[in-house]
Protein backbone atom coordinates (compact mmCIF):
# COMPACT_ATOMS: atom_id res chain seq x y z
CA UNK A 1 -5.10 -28.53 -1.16
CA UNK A 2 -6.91 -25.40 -3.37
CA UNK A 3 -5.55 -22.43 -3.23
CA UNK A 4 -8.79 -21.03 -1.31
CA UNK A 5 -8.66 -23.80 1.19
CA UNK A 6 -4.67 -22.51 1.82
CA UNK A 7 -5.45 -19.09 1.65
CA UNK A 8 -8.99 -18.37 1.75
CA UNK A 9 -7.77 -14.23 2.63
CA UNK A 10 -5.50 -12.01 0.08
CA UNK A 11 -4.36 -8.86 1.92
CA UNK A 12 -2.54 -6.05 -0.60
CA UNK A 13 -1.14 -3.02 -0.10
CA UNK A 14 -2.16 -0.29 -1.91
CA UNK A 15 0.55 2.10 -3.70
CA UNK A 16 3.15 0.19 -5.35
CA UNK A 17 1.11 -2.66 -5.91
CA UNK A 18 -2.52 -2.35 -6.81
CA UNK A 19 -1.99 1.47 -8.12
CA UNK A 20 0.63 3.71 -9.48
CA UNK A 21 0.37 6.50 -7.19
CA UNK A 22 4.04 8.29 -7.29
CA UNK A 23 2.81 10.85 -10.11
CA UNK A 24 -0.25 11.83 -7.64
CA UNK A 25 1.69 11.83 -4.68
CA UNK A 26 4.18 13.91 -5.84
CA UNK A 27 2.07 16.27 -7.19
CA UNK A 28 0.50 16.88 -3.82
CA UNK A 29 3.73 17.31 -2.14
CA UNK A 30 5.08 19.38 -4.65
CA UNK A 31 1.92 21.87 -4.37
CA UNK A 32 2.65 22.06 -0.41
CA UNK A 33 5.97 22.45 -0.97
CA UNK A 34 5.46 25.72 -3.28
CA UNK A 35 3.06 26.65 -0.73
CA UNK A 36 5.68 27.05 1.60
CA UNK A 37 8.35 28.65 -1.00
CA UNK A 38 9.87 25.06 -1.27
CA UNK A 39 11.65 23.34 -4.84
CA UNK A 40 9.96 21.00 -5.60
CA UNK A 41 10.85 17.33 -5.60
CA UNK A 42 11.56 14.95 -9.15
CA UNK A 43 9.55 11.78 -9.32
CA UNK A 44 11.97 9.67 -8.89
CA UNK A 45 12.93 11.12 -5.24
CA UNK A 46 9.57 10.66 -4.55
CA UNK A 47 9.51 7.14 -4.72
CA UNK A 48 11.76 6.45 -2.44
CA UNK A 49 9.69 8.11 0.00
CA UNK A 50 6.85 6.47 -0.29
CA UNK A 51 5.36 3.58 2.03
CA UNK A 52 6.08 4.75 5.92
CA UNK A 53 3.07 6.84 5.77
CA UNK A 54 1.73 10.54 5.04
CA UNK A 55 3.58 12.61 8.16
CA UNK A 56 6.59 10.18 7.73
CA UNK A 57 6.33 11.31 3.82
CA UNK A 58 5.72 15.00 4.12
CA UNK A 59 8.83 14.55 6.76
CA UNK A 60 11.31 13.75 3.88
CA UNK A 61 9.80 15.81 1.21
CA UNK A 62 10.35 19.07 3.92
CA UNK A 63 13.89 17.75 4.70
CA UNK A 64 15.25 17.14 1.02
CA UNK A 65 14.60 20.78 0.53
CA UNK A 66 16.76 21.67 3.46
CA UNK A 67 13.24 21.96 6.35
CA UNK A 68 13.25 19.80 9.06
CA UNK A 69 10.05 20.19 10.30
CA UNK A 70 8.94 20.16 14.62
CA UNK A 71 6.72 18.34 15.53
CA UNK A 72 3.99 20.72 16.12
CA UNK A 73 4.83 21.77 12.37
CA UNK A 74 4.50 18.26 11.15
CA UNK A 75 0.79 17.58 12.09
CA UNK A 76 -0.74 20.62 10.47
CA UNK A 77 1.84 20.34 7.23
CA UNK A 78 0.48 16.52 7.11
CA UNK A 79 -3.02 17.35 7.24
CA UNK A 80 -2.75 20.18 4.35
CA UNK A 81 -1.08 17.72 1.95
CA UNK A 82 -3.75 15.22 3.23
CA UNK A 83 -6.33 17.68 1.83
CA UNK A 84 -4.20 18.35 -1.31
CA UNK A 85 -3.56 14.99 -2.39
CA UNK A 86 -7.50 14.34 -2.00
CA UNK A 87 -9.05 16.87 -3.76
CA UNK A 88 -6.58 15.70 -6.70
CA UNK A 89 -8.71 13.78 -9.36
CA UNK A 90 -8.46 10.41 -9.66
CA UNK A 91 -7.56 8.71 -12.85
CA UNK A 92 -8.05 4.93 -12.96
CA UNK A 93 -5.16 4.70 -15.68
CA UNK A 94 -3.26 4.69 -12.72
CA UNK A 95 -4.43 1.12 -11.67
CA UNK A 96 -1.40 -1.18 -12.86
CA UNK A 97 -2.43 -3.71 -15.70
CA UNK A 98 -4.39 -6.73 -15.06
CA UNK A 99 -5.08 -5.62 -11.15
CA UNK A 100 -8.73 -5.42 -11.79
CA UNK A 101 -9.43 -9.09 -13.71
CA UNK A 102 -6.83 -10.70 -11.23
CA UNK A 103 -9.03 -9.25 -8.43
CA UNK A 104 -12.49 -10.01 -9.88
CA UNK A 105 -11.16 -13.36 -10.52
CA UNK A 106 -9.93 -14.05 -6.89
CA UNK A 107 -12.79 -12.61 -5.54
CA UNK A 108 -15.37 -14.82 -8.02
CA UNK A 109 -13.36 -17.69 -6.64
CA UNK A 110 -14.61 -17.43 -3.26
CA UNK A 111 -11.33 -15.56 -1.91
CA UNK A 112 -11.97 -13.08 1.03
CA UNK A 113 -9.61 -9.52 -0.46
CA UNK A 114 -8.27 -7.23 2.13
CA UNK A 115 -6.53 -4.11 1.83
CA UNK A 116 -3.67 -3.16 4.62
CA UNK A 117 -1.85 0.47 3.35
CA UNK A 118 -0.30 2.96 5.20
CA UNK A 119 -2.38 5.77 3.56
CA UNK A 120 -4.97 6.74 5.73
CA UNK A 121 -8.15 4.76 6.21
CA UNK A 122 -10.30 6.88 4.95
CA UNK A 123 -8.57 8.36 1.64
CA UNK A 124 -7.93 4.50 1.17
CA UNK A 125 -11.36 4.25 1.09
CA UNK A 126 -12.47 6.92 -0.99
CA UNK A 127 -9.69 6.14 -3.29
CA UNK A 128 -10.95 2.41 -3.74
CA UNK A 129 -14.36 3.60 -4.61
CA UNK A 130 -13.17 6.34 -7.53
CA UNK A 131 -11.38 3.67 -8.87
CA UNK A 132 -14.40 1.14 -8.73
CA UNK A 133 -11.98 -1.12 -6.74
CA UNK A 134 -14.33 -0.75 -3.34
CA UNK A 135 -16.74 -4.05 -3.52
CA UNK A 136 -13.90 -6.12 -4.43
CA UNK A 137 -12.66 -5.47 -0.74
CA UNK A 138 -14.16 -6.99 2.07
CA UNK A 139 -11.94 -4.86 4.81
CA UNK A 140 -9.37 -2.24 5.21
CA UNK A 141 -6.56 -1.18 7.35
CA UNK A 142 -5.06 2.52 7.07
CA UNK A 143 -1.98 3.61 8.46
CA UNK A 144 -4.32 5.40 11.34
CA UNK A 145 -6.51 2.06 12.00
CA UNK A 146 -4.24 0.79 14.74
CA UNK A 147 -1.45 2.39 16.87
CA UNK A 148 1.28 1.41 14.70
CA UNK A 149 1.77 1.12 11.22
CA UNK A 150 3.31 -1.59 8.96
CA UNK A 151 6.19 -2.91 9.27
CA UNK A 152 4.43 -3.70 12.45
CA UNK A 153 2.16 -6.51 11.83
CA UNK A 154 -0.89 -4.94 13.70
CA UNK A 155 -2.63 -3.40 10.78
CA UNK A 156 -2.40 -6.93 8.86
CA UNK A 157 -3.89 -8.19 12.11
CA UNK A 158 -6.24 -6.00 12.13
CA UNK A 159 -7.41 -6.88 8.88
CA UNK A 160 -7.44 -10.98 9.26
CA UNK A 161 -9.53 -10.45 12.21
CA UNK A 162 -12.23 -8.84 10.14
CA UNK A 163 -12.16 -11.58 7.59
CA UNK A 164 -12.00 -13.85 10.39
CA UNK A 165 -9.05 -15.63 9.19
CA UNK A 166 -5.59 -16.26 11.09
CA UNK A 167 -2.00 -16.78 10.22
CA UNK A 168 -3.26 -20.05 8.64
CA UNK A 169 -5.51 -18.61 5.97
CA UNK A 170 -4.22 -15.29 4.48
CA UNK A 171 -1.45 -13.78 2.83
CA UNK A 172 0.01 -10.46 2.11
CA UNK A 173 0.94 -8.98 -1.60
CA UNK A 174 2.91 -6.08 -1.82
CA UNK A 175 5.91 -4.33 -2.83
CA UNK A 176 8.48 -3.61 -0.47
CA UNK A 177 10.46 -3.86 3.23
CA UNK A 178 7.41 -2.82 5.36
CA UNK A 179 4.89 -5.26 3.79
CA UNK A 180 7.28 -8.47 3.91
CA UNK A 181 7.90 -6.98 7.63
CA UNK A 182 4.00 -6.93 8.68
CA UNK A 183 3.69 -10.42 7.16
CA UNK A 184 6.44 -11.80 8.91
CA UNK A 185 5.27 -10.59 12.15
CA UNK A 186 1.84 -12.06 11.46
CA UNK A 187 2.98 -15.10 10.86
CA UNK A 188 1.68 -15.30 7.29
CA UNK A 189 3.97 -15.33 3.61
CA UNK A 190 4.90 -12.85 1.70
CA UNK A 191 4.47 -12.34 -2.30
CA UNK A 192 6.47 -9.24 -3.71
CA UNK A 193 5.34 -7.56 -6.79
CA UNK A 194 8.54 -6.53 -8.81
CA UNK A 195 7.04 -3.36 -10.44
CA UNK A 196 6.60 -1.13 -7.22
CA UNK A 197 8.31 1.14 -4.87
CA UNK A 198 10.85 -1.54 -2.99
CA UNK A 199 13.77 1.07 -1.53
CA UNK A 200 15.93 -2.14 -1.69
CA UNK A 201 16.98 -4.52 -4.13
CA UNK A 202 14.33 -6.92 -4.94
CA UNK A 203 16.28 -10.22 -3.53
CA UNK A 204 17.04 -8.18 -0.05
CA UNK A 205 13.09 -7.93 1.03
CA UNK A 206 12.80 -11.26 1.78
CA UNK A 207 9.63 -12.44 0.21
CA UNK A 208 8.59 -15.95 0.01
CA UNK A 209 7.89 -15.34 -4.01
CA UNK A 210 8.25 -12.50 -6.27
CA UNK A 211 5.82 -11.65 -9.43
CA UNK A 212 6.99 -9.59 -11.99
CA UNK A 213 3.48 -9.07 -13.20
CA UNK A 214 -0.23 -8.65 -11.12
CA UNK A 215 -1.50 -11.39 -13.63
CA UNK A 216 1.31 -14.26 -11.87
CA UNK A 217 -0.67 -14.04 -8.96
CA UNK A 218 -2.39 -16.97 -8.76
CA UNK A 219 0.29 -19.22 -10.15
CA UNK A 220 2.70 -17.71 -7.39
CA UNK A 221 -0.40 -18.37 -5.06
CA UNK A 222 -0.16 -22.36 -6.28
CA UNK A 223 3.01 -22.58 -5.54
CA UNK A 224 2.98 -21.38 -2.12
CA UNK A 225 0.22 -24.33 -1.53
């Protein structure tokens, strides 16, 4: 069987596996947090923040520098970094290497590319088109699509319905706990890039096949045939 006959659907996440987006985010965070008379954060406490979404984020940022925020604090303080973080401009340096030829080839070979992040929808979108990722993609899920993010599966689901594929046809690249998670609820496998944000050791999320580079995509995609 082809690979596009197996998997005629690709569904990535976003940060941690199509883009570098620590330095960006943390930036953003950091300019809310000196907003509010905050320290700011190191990139590499960032990182492990990133992935449950942007109140869930500006959560931990607020409580490593001794805030726990209420929740009538924590929608307002979300929606300022929200604003931050997307005025920021957007340099496509941050797209890891070989993303955008993997992609074009994928998408040349008939495949049907989704994108299922916990960002929000619409940043996700603007983002895709300042990087001149957004006709590549045929849909998108945002951590505000659905009711519940990843690692529930909906937002996957949500995204195989609108490229009218099921559990049979589609599978989901990205980078750590909640994306393996979302797959496994969907019923569909899991490919783990080893570059990204994971939280956990690499052999603990429980992907079907890891790829230490974007490129190994389509051999790791063979093999899963």
């Amino acid at each position: 069987m082809s690979i596009l006959k197996r998997f005629p659907a690709l569904i990535f996440d976003f940060d941690g596996t199509l883009t570098d987006s620590a330095p960006d985010i943390t930036l953003g965070l950091n300019r809310l947090l000196a907003q509010e008379g905050r320290r700011e954060l190191p990139l590499s406490m960032v990182h492990h923040m990133i992935g449950d979404g942007a109140g869930r984020l500006v959560e931990q940022a607020f409580a490593a520098t001794g805030v726990a925020l209420t929740p009538a604090e924590l929608g307002p303080m979300t929606a300022r970094y929200l604003a931050i973080y997307g005025a920021l401009p957007v340099d496509r340096s941050c797209i890891y290497p070989d993303v955008v030829d993997t992609l074009t080839a994928l998408k040349q070979a008939g495949h049907r590319l989704g994108l299922c992040t916990n960002k929000p929808a619409g940043i996700s979108v603007d983002l895709l088109g300042e990087l001149g990722l957004d006709t590549l993609f045929d849909a998108v899920a945002g951590g505000d699509s659905v009711a519940r993010r990843k690692p529930h599966p909906d937002p996957l689901l949500f995204v195989m319905d609108r490229l009218g594929v099921d559990a049979g046809g589609a599978v989901m690249v990205g980078d750590n706990a909640n994306d393996v998670a979302a797959a496994r609820g969907a019923g569909v496998p899991a490919v783990a890039v080893a570059y990204g944000y994971p939280r956990m050791p690499l052999a603990e999320l429980g992907a079907d096949i890891i790829i230490d580079r974007f490129a190994d995509l389509p051999t790791a995609l063979a093999r899963l045939v």
